[in-house]
N, C-alpha and C. Protein backbone atom coordinates (compact mmCIF):
# COMPACT_ATOMS: atom_id res chain seq x y z
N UNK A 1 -9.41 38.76 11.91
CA UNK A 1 -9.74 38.45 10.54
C UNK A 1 -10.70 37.27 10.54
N UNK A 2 -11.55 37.24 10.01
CA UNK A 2 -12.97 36.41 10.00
C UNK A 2 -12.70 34.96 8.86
N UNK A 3 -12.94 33.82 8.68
CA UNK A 3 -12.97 32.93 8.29
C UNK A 3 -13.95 32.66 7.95
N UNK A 4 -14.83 32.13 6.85
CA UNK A 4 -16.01 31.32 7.20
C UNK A 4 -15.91 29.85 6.56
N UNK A 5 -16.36 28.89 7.59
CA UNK A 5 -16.34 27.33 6.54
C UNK A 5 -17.48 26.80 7.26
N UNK A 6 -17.34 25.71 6.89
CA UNK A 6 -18.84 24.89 6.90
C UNK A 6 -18.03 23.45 8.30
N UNK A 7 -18.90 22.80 8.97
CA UNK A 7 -18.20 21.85 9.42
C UNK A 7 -17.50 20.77 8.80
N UNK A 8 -18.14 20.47 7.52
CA UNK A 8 -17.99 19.10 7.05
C UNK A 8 -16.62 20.09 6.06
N UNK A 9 -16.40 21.08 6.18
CA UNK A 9 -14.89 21.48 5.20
C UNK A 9 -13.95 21.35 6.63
N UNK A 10 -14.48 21.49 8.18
CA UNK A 10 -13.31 21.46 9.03
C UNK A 10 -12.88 19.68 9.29
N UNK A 11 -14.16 19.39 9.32
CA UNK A 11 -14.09 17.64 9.09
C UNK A 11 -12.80 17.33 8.07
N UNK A 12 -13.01 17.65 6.84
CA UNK A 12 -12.47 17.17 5.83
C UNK A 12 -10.90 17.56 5.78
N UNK A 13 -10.26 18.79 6.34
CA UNK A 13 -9.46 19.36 6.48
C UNK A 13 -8.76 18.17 8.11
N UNK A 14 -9.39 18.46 8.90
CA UNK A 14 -9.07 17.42 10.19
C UNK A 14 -8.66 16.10 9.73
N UNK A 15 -9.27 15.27 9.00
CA UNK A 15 -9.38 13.96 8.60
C UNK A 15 -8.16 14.20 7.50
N UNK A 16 -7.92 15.08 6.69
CA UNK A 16 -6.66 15.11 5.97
C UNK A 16 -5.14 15.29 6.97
N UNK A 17 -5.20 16.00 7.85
CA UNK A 17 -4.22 15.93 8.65
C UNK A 17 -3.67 14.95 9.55
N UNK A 18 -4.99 14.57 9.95
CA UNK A 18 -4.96 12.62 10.20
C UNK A 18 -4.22 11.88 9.74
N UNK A 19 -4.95 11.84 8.36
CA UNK A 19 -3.95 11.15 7.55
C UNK A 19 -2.74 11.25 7.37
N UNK A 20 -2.41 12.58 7.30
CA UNK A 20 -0.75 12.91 6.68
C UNK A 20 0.04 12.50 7.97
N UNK A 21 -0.53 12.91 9.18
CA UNK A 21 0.26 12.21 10.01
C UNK A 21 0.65 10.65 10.43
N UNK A 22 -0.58 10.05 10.08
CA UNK A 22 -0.54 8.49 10.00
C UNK A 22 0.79 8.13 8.72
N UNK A 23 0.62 8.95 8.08
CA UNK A 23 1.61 8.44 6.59
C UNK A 23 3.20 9.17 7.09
N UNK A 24 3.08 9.88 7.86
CA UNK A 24 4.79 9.97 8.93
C UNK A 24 5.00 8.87 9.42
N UNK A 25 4.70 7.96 9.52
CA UNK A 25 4.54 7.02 10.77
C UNK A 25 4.20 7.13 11.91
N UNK A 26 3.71 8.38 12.50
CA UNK A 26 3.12 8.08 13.89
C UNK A 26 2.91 7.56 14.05
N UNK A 27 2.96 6.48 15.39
CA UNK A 27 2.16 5.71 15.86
C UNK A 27 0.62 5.86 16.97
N UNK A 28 -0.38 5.15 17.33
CA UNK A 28 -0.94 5.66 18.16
C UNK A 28 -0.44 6.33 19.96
N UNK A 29 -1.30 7.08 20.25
CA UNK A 29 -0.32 7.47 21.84
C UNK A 29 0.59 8.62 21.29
N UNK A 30 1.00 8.75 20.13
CA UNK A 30 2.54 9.77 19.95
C UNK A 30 1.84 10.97 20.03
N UNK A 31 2.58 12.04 20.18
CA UNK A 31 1.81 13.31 20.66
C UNK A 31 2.76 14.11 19.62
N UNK A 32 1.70 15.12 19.53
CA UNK A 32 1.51 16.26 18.40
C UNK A 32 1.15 17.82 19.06
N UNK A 33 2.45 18.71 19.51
CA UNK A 33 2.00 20.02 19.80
C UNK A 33 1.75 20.63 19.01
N UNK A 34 0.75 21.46 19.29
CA UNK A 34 0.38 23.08 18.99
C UNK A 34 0.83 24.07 19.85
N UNK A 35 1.32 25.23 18.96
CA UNK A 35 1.82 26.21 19.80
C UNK A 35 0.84 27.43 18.94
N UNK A 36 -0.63 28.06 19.36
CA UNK A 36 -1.09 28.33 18.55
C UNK A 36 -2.02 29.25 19.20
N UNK A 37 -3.14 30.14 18.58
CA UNK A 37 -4.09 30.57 19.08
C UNK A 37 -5.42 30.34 18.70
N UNK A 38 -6.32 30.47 18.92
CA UNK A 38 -7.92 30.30 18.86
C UNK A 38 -8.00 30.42 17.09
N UNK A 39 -8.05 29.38 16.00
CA UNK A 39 -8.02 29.88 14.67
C UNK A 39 -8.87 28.79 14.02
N UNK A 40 -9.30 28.82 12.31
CA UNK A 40 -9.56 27.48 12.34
C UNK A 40 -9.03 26.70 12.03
N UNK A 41 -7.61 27.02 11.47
CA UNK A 41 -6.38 25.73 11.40
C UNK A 41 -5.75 24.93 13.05
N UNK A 42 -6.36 25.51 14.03
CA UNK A 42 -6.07 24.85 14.97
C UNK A 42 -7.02 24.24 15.38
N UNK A 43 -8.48 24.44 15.27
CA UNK A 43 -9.57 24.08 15.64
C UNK A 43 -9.34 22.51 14.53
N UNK A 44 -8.85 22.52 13.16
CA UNK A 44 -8.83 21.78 12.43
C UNK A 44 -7.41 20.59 13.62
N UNK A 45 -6.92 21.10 13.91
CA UNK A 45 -5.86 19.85 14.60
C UNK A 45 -6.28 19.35 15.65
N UNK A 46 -7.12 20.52 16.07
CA UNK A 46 -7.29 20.12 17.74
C UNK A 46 -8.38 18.80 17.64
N UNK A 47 -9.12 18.90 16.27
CA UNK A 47 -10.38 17.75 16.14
C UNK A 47 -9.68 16.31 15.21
N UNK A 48 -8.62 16.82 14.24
CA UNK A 48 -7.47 15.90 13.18
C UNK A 48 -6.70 15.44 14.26
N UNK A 49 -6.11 15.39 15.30
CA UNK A 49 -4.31 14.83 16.17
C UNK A 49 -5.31 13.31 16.95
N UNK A 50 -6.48 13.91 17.28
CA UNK A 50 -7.02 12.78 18.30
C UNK A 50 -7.31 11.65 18.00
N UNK A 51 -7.90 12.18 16.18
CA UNK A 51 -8.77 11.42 15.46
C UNK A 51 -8.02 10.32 14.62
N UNK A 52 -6.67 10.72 14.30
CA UNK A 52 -5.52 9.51 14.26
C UNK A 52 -5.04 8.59 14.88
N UNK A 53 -5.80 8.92 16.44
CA UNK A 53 -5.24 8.28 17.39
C UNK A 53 -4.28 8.73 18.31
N UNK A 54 -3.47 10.01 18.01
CA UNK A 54 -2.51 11.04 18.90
C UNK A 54 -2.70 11.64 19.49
N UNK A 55 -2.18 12.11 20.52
CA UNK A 55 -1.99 13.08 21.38
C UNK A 55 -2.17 14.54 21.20
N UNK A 56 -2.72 14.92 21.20
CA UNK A 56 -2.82 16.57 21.02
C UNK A 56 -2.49 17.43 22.28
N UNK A 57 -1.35 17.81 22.15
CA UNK A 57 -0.40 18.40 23.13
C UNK A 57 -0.41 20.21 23.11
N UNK A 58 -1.77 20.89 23.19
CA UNK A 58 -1.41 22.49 23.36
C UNK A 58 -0.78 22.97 24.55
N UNK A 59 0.08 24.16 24.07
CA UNK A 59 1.72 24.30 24.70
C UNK A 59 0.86 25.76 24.90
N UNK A 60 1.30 26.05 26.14
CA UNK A 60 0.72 27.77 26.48
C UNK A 60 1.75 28.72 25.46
N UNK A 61 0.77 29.62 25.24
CA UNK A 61 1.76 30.41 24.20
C UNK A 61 2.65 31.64 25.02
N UNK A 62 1.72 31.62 26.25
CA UNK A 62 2.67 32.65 27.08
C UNK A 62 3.83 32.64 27.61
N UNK A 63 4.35 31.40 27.71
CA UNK A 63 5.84 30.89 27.86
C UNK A 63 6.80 31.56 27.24
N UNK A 64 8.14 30.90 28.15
CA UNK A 64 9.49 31.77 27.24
C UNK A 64 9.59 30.80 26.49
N UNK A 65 10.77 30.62 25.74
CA UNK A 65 10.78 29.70 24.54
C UNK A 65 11.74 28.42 25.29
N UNK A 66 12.69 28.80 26.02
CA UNK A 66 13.12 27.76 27.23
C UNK A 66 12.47 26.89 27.81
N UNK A 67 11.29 27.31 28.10
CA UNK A 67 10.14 26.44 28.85
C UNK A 67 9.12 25.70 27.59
N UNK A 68 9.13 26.42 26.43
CA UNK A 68 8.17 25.26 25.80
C UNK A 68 9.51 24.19 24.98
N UNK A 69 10.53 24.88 25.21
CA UNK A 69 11.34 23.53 24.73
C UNK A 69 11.51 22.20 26.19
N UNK A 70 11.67 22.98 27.09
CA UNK A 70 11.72 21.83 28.08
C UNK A 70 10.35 20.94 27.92
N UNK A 71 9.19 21.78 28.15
CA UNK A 71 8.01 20.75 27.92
C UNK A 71 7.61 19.87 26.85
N UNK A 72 7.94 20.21 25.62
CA UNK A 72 8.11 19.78 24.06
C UNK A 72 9.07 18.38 24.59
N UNK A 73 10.42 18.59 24.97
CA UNK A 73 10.82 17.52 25.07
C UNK A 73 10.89 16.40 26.12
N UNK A 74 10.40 17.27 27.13
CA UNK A 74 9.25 16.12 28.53
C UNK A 74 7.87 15.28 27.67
N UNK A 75 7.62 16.25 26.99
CA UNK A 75 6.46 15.38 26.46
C UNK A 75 6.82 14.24 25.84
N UNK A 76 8.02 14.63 25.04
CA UNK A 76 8.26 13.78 23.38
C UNK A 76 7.38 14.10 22.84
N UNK A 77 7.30 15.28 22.21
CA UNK A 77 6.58 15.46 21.15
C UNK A 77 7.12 14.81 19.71
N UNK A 78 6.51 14.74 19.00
CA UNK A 78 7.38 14.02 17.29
C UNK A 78 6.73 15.49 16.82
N UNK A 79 6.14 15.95 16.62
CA UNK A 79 5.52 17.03 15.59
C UNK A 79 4.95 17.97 16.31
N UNK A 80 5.49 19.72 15.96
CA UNK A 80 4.92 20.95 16.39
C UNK A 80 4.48 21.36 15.23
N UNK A 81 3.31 21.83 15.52
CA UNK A 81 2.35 22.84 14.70
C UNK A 81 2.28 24.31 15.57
N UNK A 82 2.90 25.11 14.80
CA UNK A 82 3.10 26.63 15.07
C UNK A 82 2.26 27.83 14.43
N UNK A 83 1.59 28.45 14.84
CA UNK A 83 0.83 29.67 14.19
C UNK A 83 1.72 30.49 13.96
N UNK A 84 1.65 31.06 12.65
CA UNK A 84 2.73 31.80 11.95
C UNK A 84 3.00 33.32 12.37
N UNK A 85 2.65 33.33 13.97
CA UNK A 85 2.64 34.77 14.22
C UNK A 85 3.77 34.76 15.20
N UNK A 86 4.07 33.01 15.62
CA UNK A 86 5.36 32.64 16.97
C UNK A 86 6.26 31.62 15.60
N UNK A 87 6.21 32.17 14.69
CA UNK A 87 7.56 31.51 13.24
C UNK A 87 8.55 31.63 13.68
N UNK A 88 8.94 32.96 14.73
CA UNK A 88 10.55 33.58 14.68
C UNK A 88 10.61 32.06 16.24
N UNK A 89 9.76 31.79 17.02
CA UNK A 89 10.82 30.70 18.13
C UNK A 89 11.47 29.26 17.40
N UNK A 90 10.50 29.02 15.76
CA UNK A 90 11.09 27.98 15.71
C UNK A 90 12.50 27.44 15.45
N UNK A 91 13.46 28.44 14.47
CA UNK A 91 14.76 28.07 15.10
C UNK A 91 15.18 27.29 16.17
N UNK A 92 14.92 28.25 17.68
CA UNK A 92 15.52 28.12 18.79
C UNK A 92 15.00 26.74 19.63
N UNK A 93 13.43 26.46 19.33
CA UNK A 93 12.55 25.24 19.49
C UNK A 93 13.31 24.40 18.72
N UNK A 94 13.68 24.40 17.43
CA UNK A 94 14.74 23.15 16.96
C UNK A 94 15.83 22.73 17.29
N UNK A 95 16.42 23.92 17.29
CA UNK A 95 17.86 23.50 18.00
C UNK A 95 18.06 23.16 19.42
N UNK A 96 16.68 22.97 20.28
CA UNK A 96 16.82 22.28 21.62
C UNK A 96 15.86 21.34 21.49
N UNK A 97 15.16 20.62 20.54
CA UNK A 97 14.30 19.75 20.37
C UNK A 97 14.86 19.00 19.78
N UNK A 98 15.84 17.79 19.86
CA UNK A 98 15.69 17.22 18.36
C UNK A 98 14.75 16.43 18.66
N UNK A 99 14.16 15.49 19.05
CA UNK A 99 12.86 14.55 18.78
C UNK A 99 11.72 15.21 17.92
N UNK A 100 11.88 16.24 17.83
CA UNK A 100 10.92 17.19 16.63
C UNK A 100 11.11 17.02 15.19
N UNK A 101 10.29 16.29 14.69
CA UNK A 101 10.42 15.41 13.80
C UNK A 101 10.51 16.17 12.50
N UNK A 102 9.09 17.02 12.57
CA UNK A 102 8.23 18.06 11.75
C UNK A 102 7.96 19.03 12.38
N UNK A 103 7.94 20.45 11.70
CA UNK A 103 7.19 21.56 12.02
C UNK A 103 6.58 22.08 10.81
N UNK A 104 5.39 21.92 11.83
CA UNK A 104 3.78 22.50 10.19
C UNK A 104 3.72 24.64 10.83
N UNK A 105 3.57 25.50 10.14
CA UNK A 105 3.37 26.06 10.40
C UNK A 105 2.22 26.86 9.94
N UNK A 106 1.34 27.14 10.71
CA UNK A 106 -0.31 27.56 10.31
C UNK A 106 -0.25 28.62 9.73
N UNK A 107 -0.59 29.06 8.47
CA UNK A 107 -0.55 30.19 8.02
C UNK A 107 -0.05 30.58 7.22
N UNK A 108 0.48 32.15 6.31
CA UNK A 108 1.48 32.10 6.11
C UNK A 108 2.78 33.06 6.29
N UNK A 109 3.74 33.13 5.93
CA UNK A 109 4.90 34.12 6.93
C UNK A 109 5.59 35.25 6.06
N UNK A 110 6.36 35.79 6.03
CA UNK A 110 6.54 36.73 5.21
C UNK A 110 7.38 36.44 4.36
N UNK A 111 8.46 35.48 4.84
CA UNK A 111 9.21 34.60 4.43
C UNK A 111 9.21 33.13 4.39
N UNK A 112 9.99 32.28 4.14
CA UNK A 112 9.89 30.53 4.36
C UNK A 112 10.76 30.47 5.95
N UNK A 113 10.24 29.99 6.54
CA UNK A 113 11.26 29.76 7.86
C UNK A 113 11.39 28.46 7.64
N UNK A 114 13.22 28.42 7.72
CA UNK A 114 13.72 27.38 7.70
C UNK A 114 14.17 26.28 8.98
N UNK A 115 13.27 25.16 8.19
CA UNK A 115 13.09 23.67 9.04
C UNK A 115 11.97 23.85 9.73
N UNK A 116 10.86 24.75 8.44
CA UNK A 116 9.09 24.41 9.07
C UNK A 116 8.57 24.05 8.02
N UNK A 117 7.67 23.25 7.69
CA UNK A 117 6.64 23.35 6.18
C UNK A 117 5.53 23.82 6.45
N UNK A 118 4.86 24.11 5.00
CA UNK A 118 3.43 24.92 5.00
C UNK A 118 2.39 24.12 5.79
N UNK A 119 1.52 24.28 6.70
CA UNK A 119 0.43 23.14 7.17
C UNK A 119 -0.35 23.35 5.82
N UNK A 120 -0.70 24.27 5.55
CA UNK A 120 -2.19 24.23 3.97
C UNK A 120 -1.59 23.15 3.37
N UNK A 121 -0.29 23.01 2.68
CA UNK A 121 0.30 22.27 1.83
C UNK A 121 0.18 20.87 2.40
N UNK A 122 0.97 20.66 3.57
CA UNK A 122 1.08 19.44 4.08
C UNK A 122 -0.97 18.61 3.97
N UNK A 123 -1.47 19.30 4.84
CA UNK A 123 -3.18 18.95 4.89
C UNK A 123 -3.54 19.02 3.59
N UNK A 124 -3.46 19.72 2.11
CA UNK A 124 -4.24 19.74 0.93
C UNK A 124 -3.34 18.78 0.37
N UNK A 125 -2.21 17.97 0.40
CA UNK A 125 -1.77 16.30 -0.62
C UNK A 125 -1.90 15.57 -0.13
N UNK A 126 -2.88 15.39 1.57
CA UNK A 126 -3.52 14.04 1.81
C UNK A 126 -4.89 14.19 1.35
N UNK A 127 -5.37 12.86 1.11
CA UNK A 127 -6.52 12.45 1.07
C UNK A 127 -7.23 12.32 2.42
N UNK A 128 -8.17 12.61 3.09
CA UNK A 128 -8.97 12.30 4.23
C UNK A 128 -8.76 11.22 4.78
N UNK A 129 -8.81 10.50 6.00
CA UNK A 129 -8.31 9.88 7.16
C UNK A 129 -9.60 8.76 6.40
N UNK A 130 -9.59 7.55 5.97
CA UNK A 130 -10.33 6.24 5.43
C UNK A 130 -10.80 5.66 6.98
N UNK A 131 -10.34 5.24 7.54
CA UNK A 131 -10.63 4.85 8.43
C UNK A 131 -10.26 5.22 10.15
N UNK A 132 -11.17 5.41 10.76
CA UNK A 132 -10.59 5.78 12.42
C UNK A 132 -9.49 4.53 12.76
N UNK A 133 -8.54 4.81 13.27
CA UNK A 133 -7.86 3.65 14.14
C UNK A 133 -8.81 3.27 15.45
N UNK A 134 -8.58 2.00 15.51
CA UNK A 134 -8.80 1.62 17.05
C UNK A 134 -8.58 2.54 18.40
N UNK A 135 -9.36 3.29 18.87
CA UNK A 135 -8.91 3.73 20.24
C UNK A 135 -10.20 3.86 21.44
N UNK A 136 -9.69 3.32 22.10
CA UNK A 136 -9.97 3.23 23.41
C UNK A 136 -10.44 4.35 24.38
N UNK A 137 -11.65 4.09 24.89
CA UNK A 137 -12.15 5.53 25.73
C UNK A 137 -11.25 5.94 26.55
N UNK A 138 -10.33 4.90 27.33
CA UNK A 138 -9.82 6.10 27.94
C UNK A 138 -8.33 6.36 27.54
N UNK A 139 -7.75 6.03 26.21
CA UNK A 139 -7.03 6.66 25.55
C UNK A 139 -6.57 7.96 25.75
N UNK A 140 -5.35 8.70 26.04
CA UNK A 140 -5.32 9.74 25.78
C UNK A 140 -5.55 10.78 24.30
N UNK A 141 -6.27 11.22 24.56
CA UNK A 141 -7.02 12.51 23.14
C UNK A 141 -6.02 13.68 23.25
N UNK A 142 -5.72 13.96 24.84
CA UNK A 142 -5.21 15.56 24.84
C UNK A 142 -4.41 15.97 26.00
N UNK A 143 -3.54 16.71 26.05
CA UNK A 143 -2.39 16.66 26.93
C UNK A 143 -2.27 18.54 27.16
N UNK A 144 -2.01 19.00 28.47
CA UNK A 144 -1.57 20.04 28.95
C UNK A 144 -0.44 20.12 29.85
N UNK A 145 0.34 20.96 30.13
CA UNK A 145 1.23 21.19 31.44
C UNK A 145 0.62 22.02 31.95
N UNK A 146 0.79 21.56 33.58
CA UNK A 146 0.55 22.60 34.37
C UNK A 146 1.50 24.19 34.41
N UNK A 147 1.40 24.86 35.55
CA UNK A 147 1.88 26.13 35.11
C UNK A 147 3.66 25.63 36.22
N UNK A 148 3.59 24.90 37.02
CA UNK A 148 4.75 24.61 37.23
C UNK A 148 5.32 25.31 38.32
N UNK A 149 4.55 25.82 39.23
CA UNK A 149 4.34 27.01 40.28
C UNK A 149 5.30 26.84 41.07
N UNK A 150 5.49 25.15 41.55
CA UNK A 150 6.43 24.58 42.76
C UNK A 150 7.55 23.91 42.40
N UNK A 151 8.06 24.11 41.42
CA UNK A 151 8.84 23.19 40.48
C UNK A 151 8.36 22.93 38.82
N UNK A 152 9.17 22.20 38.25
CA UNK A 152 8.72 22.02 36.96
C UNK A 152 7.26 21.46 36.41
N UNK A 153 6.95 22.13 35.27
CA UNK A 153 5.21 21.70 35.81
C UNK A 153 5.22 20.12 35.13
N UNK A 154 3.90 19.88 34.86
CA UNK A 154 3.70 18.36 34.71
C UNK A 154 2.76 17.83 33.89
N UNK A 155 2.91 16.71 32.77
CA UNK A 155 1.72 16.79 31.83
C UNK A 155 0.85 16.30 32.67
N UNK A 156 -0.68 16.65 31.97
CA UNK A 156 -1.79 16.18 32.49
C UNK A 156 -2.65 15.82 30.72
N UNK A 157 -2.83 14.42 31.27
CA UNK A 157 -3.63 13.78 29.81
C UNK A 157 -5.34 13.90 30.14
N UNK A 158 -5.90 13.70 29.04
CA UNK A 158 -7.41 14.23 29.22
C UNK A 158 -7.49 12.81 28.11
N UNK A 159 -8.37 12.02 28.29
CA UNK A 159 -8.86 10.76 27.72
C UNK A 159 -10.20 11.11 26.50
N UNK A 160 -9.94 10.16 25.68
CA UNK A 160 -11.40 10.45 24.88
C UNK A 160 -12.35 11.20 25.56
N UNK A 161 -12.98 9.47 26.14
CA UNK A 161 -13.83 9.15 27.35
C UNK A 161 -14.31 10.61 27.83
N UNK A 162 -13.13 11.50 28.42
CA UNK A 162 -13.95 13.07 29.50
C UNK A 162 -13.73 14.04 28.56
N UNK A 163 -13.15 13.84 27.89
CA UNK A 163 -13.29 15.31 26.29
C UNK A 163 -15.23 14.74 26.03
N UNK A 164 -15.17 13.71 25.38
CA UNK A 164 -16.11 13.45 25.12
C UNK A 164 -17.54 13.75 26.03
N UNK A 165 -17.39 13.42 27.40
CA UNK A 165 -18.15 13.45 28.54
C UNK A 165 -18.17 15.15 29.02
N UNK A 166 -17.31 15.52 28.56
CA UNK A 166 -17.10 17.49 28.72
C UNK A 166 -18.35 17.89 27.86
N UNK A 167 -18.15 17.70 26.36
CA UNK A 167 -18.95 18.15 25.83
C UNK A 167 -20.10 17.56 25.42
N UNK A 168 -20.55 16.57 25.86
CA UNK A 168 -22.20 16.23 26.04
C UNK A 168 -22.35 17.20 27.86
N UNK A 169 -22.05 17.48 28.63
CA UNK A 169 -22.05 18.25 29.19
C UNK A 169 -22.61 19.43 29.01
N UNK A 170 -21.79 19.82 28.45
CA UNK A 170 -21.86 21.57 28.21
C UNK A 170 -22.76 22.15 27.09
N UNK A 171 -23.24 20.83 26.45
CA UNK A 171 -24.34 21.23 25.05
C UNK A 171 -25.62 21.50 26.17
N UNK A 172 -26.32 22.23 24.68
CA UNK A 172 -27.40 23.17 24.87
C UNK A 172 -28.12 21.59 25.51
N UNK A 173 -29.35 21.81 26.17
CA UNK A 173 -30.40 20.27 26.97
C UNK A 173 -31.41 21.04 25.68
């Protein structure tokens, strides 16, 4: 299903989620999963979690639900953002997470799943992110687990600094 927006509406949408999370109290450093696929409400977090200053923690979606709760709570995550097509793990993600503060769920479901809120809702009653926080290049921006081949796998943080240095990279010369 096709989307179309403009950047400065994914900006504006990012910078609102910013915010709403700054107004949870996050602090900087706290990390924020996605459990999600290629969309533009994730494209909107993946550019909004960093830009608060958090962690942006994408969780492989190919996992059992055992394993993204173990990693969810290796991480400490405070907040999962779920694409409304994996609604039915969040139950089972709650009831072995408690440090899971919030669950936004992208989209919408056929029903309300209970102990998630709407992300549209949550992102459309903030106002846009006023100011960047302080952060540091080599800050962590973004967080993965490995696949865990030899044992349990392991986060790996990605800093402003080489997100940033990735994609002056990879742009057109």
């Amino acid at each position: 299903r096709k989307h179309r927006t403009t950047y400065g509406a994914v900006a504006d949408r990012a910078l609102r989620l910013a915010a709403g999370l700054q107004g949870m109290g996050l602090q900087p450093g706290d990390r924020v999963a996605t459990l999600a696929v290629n969309s533009y409400r994730h494209l909107e977090a993946y550019l909004g979690v960093p830009s608060g200053g958090f962690v942006l923690h994408t969780v492989n979606i190919r996992l059992h639900a055992e394993q993204i709760a173990w990693i969810l709570n290796h991480a400490e995550d405070r907040v999962l953002i779920v694409e409304n097509v994996f609604a039915a793990l969040i139950p089972a993600i709650r009831a072995a997470c408690p440090q899971i503060e919030r669950v936004f769920v992208l989209g919408p479901t056929p029903q309300p799943v209970e102990g998630a809120e709407d992300y549209d809702a949550f992102v459309k009653n903030h106002e846009p992110l006023a100011r960047y926080p302080q952060i540091g290049e080599n800050d962590a921006a973004g967080m993965c687990y490995t696949s865990g081949t030899t044992g349990n796998p392991k986060g790996v943080m990605y800093s402003h600094r080489s997100t940033i240095l990735h994609s002056l990279a990879s742009a057109p010369k």
